[in-house]
C-alpha atoms as a PDB file:
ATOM      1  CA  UNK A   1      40.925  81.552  96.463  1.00  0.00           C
ATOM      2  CA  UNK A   2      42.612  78.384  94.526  1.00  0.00           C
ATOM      3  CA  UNK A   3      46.016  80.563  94.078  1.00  0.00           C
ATOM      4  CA  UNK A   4      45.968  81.291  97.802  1.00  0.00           C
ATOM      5  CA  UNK A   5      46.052  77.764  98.628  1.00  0.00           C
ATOM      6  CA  UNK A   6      48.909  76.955  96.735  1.00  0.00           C
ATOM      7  CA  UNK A   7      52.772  76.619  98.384  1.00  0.00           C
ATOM      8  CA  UNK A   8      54.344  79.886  99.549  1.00  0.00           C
ATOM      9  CA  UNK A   9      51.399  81.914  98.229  1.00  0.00           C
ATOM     10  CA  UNK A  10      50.313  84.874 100.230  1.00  0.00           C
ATOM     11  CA  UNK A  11      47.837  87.593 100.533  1.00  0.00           C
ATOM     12  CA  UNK A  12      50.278  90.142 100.433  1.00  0.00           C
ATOM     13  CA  UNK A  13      51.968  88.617  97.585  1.00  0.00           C
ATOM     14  CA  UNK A  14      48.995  88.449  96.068  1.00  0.00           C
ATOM     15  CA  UNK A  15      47.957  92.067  96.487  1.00  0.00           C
ATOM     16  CA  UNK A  16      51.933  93.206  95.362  1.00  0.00           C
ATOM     17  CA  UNK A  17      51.555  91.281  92.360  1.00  0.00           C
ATOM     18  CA  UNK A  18      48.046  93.094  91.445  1.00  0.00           C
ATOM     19  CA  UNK A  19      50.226  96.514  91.844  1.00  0.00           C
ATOM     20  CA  UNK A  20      53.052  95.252  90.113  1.00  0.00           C
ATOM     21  CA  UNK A  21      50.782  94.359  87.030  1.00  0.00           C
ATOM     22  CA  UNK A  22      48.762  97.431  86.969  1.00  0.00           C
ATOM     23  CA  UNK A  23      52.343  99.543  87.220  1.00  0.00           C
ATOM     24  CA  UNK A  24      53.099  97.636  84.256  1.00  0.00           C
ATOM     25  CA  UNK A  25      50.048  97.281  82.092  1.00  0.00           C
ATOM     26  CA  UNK A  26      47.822  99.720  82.833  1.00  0.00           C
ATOM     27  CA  UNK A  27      50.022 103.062  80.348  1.00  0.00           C
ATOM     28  CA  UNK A  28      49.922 100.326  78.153  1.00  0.00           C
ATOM     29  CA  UNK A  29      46.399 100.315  75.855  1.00  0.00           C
ATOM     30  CA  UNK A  30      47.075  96.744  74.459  1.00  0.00           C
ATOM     31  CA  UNK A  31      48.037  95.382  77.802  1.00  0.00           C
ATOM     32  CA  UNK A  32      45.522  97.435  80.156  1.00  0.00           C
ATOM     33  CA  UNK A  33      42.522  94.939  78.460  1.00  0.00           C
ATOM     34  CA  UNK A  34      44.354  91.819  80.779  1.00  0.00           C
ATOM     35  CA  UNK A  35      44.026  93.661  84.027  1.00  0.00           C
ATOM     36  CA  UNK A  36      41.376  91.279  84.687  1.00  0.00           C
ATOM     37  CA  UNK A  37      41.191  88.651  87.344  1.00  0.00           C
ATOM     38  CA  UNK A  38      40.672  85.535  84.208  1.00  0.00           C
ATOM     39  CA  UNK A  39      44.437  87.011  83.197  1.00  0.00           C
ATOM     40  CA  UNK A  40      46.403  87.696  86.356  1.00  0.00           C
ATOM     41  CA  UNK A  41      44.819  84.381  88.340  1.00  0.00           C
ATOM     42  CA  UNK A  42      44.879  81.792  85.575  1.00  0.00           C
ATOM     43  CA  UNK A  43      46.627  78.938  87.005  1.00  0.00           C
ATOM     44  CA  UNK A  44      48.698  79.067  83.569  1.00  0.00           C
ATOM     45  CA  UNK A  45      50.012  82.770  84.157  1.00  0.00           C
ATOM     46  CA  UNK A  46      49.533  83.193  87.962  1.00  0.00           C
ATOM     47  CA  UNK A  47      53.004  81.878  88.676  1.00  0.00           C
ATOM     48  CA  UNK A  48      54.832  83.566  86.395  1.00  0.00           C
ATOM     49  CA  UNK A  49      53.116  86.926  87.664  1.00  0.00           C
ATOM     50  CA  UNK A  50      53.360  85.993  91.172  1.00  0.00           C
ATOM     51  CA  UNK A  51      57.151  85.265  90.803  1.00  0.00           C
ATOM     52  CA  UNK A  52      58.162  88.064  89.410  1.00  0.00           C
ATOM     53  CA  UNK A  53      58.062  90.533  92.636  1.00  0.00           C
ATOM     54  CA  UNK A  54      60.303  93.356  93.512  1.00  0.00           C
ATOM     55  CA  UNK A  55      60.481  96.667  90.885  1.00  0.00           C
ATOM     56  CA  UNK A  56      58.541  97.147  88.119  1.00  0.00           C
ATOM     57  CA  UNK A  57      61.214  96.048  85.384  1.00  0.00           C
ATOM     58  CA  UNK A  58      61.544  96.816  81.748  1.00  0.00           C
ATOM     59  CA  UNK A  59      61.040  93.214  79.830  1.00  0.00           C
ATOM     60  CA  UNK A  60      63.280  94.300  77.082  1.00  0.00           C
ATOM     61  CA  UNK A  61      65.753  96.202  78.597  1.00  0.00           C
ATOM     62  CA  UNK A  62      65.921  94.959  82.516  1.00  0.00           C
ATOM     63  CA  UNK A  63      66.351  98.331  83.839  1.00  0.00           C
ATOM     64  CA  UNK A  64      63.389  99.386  86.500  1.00  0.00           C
ATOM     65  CA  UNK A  65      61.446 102.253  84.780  1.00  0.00           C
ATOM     66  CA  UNK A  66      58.626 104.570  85.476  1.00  0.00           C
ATOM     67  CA  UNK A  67      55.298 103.681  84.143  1.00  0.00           C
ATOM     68  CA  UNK A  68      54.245 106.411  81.462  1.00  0.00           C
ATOM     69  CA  UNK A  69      51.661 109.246  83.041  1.00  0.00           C
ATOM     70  CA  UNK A  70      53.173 108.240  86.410  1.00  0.00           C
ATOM     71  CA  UNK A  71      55.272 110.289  89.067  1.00  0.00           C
ATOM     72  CA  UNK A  72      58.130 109.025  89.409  1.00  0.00           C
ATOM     73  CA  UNK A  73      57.637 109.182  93.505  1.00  0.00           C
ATOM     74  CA  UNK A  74      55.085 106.670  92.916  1.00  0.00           C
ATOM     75  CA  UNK A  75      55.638 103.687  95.137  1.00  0.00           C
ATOM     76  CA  UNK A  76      52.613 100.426  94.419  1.00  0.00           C
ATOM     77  CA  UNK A  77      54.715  99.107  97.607  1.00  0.00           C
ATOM     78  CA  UNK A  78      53.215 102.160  99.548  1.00  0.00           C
ATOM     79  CA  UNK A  79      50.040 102.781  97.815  1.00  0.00           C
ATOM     80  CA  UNK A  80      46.504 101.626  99.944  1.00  0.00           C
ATOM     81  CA  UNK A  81      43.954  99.154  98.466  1.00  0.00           C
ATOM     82  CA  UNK A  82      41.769 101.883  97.623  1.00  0.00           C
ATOM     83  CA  UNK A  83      45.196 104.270  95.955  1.00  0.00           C
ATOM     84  CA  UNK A  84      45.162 101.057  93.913  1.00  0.00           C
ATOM     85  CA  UNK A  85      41.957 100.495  92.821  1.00  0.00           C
ATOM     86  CA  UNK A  86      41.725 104.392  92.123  1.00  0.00           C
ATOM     87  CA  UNK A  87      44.707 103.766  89.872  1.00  0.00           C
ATOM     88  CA  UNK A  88      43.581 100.946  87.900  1.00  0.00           C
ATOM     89  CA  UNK A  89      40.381 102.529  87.317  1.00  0.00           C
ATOM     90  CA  UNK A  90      41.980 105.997  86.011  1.00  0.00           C
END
């Protein structure tokens, strides 16, 4: 509740950046352990996930990439709450 009372932080900001992070992490085994809400809403990290919308990107390269293990139609813009929390949990 703190991050959404913070300047030009929204719900569905909020909710993108959750996809964008589990798009990112989640193939990932060392990563996949910080898809937790003491990671993604620290007040120390928080910004620098929130900031970071648009495509999932490559950190190394900065080319937009498909997450291993996922079709590439898959689309976290289009996917429902409950497509998303079905996805983090697989």
């Amino acid at each position: 509740m703190a991050r959404l009372q913070e300047v030009d932080v929204t719900e569905e900001g909020v909710i993108e950046m959750v996809k964008r992070q589990c798009l990112r992490w989640k193939p990932d085994p060392k990563m996949r352990e910080f898809l937790r809400p003491e990671t993604l809403f620290a007040k120390s990290k928080f910004d620098g996930y929130y900031a970071a919308r648009g495509e999932a990107v490559d950190p190394v390269s900065g080319s937009t990439f498909t997450p291993v293990g996922q079709p590439v139609q898959q689309d976290w813009k289009k996917m429902t709450e409950k497509e998303m929390v079905d996805f983090a949990q697989s």
